[in-house]
Protein backbone atom coordinates (compact mmCIF):
# COMPACT_ATOMS: atom_id res chain seq x y z
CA UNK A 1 -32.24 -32.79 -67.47
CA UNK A 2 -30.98 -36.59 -67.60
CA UNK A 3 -34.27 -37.35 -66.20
CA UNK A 4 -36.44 -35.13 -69.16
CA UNK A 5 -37.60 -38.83 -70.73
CA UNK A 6 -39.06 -39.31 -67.83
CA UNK A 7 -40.97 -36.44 -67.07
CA UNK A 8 -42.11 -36.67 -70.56
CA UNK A 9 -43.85 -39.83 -70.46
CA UNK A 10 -45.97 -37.65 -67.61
CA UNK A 11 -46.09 -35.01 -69.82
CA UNK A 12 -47.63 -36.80 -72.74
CA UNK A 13 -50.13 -38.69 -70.44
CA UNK A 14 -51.11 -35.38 -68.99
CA UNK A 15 -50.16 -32.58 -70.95
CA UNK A 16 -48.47 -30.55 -68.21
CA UNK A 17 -44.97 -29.51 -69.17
CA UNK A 18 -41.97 -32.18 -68.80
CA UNK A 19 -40.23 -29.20 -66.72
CA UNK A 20 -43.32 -28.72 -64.52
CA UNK A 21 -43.10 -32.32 -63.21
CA UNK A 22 -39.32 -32.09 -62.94
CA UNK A 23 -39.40 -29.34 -60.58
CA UNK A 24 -42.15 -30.52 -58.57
CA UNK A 25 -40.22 -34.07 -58.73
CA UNK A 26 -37.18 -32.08 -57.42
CA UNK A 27 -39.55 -30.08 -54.61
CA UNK A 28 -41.14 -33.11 -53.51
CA UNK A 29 -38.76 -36.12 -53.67
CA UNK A 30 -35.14 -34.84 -54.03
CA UNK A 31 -35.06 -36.38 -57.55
CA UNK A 32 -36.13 -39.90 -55.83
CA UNK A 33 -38.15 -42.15 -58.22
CA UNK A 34 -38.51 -44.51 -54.95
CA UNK A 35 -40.85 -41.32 -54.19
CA UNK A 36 -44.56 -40.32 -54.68
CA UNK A 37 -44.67 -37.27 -56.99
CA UNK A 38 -47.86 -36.39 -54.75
CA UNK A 39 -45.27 -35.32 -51.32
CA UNK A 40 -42.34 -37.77 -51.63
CA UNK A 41 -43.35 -40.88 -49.72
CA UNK A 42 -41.74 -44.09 -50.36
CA UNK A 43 -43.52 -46.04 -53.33
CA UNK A 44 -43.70 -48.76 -51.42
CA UNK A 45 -47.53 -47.81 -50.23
CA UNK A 46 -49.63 -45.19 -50.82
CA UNK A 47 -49.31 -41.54 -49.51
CA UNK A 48 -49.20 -41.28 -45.81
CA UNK A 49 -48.77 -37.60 -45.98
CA UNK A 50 -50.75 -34.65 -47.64
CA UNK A 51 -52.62 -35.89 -49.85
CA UNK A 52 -52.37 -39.04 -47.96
CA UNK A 53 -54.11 -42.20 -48.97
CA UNK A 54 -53.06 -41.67 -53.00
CA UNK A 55 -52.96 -43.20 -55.85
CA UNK A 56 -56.16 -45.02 -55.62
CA UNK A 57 -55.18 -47.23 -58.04
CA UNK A 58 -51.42 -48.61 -59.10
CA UNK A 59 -48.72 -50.93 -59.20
CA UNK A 60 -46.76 -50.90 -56.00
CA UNK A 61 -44.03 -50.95 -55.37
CA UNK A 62 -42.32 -48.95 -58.15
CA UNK A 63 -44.84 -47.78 -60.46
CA UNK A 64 -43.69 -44.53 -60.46
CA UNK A 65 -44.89 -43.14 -63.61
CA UNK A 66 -48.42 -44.13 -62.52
CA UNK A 67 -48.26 -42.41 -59.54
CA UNK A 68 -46.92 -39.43 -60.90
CA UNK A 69 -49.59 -39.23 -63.39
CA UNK A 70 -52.18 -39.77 -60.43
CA UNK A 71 -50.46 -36.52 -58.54
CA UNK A 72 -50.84 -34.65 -61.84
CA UNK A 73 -54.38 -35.11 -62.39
CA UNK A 74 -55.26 -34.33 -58.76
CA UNK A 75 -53.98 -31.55 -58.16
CA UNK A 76 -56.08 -30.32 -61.33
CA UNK A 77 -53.24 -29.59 -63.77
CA UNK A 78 -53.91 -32.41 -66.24
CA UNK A 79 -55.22 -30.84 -69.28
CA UNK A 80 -54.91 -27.90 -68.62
CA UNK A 81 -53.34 -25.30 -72.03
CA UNK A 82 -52.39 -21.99 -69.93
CA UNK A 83 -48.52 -22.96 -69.00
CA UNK A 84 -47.71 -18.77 -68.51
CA UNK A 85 -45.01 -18.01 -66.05
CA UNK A 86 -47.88 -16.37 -64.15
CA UNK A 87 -49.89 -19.30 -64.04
CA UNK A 88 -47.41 -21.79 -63.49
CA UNK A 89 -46.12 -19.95 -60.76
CA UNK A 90 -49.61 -20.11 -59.59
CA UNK A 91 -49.98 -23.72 -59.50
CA UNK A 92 -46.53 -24.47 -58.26
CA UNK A 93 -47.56 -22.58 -54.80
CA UNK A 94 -51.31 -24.04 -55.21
CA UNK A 95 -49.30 -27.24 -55.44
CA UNK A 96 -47.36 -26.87 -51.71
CA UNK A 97 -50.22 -24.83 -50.02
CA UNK A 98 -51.07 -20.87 -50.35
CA UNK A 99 -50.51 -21.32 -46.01
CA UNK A 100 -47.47 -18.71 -46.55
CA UNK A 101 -49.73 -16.47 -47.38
CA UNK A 102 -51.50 -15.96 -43.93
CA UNK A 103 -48.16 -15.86 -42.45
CA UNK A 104 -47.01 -12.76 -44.58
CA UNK A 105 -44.17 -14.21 -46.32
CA UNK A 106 -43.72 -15.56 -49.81
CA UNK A 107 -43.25 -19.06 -50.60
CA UNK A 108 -39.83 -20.62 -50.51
CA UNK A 109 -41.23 -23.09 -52.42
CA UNK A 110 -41.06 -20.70 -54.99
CA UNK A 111 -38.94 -18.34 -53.70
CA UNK A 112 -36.17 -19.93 -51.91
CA UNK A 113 -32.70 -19.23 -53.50
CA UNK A 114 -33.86 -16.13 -54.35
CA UNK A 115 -34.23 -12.42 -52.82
CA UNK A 116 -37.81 -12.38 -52.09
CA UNK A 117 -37.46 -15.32 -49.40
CA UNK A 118 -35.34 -15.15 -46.10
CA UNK A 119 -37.12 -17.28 -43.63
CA UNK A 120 -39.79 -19.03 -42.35
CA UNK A 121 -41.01 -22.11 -43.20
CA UNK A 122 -43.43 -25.18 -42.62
CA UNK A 123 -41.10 -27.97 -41.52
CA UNK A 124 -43.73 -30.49 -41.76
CA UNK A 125 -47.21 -31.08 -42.81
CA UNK A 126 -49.10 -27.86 -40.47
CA UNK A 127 -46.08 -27.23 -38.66
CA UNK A 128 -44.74 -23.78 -39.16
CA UNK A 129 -41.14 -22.31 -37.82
CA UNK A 130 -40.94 -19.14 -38.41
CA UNK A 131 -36.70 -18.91 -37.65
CA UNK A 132 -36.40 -22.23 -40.41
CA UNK A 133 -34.92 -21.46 -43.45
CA UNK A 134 -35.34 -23.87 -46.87
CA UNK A 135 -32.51 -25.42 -47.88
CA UNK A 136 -34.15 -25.94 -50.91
CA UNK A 137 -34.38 -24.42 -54.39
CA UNK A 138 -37.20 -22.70 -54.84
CA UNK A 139 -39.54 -23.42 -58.10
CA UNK A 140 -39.09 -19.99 -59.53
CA UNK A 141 -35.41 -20.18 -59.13
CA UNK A 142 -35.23 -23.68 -60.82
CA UNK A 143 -37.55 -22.57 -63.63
CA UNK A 144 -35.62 -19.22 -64.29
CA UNK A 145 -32.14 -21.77 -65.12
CA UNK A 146 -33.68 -23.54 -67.09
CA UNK A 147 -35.00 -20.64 -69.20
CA UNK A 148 -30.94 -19.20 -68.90
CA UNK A 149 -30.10 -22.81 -69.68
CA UNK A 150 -32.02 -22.49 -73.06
CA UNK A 151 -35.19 -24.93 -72.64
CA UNK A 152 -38.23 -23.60 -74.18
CA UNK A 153 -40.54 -22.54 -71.56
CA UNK A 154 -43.61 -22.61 -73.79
């Protein structure tokens, strides 16, 4: 939570919840503010990877707060008022991809850390491995402490 400042300047620009963007900051760049919110890649240009060729418009090479904001907005979630566990859940997968779906297993994007994920996974953009196993925390798991940890959720 020593990054929650952070996350709230997103927040306030977008009005999706600080803990939203900290998860997906967590999910897609380890924590990294050298990283795109969008999938991680280095700040230093825009998004090579899905959603490659994003932000359209900011201040390279560190602007991270810009970008973030851009990775909020399109993906759809700026503005937005329903922040439900069932609908964040919701966009958290719609986030990563709803691909685990056609291959019968639920997220570990969500899931991982958890009991209703064991394996399978896409190690790379369209690349699926159906032996990997995340070695991440899933989004669900994350959000879940924090509610034991005592952060209001609403």
């Amino acid at each position: 939570m020593q990054n929650k400042p952070r996350y709230e300047q997103v927040s306030a620009a977008t009005g999706a919840p600080w803990w939203f963007i900290g998860i997906v900051h967590a999910l897609e760049a380890s924590f990294n503010f050298q990283g795109h919110l969008h999938n991680g890649d280095p700040l230093r240009a825009r998004t090579v990877n899905v959603p490659a060729n994003r932000p359209p418009r900011w201040n390279p090479p560190n602007d991270w707060l810009s970008s973030a904001i851009d990775a909020i907005t399109f993906e759809g979630f700026a503005g937005q008022s329903d922040w439900s566990i069932a609908r964040t859940l919701y966009r958290f997968e719609g986030y990563n991809g709803f691909s685990y779906r056609t291959k019968g297993i639920n997220s570990p994007y969500l899931w991982s850390f958890s009991t209703h994920y064991t394996r399978g996974k896409f190690v790379r953009d369209h690349v699926y491995d159906e032996n990997a196993v995340s070695a991440q925390c899933g989004a669900a798991v994350m959000l879940k402490s924090l509610q034991l940890a005592g952060e209001t959720l609403a």
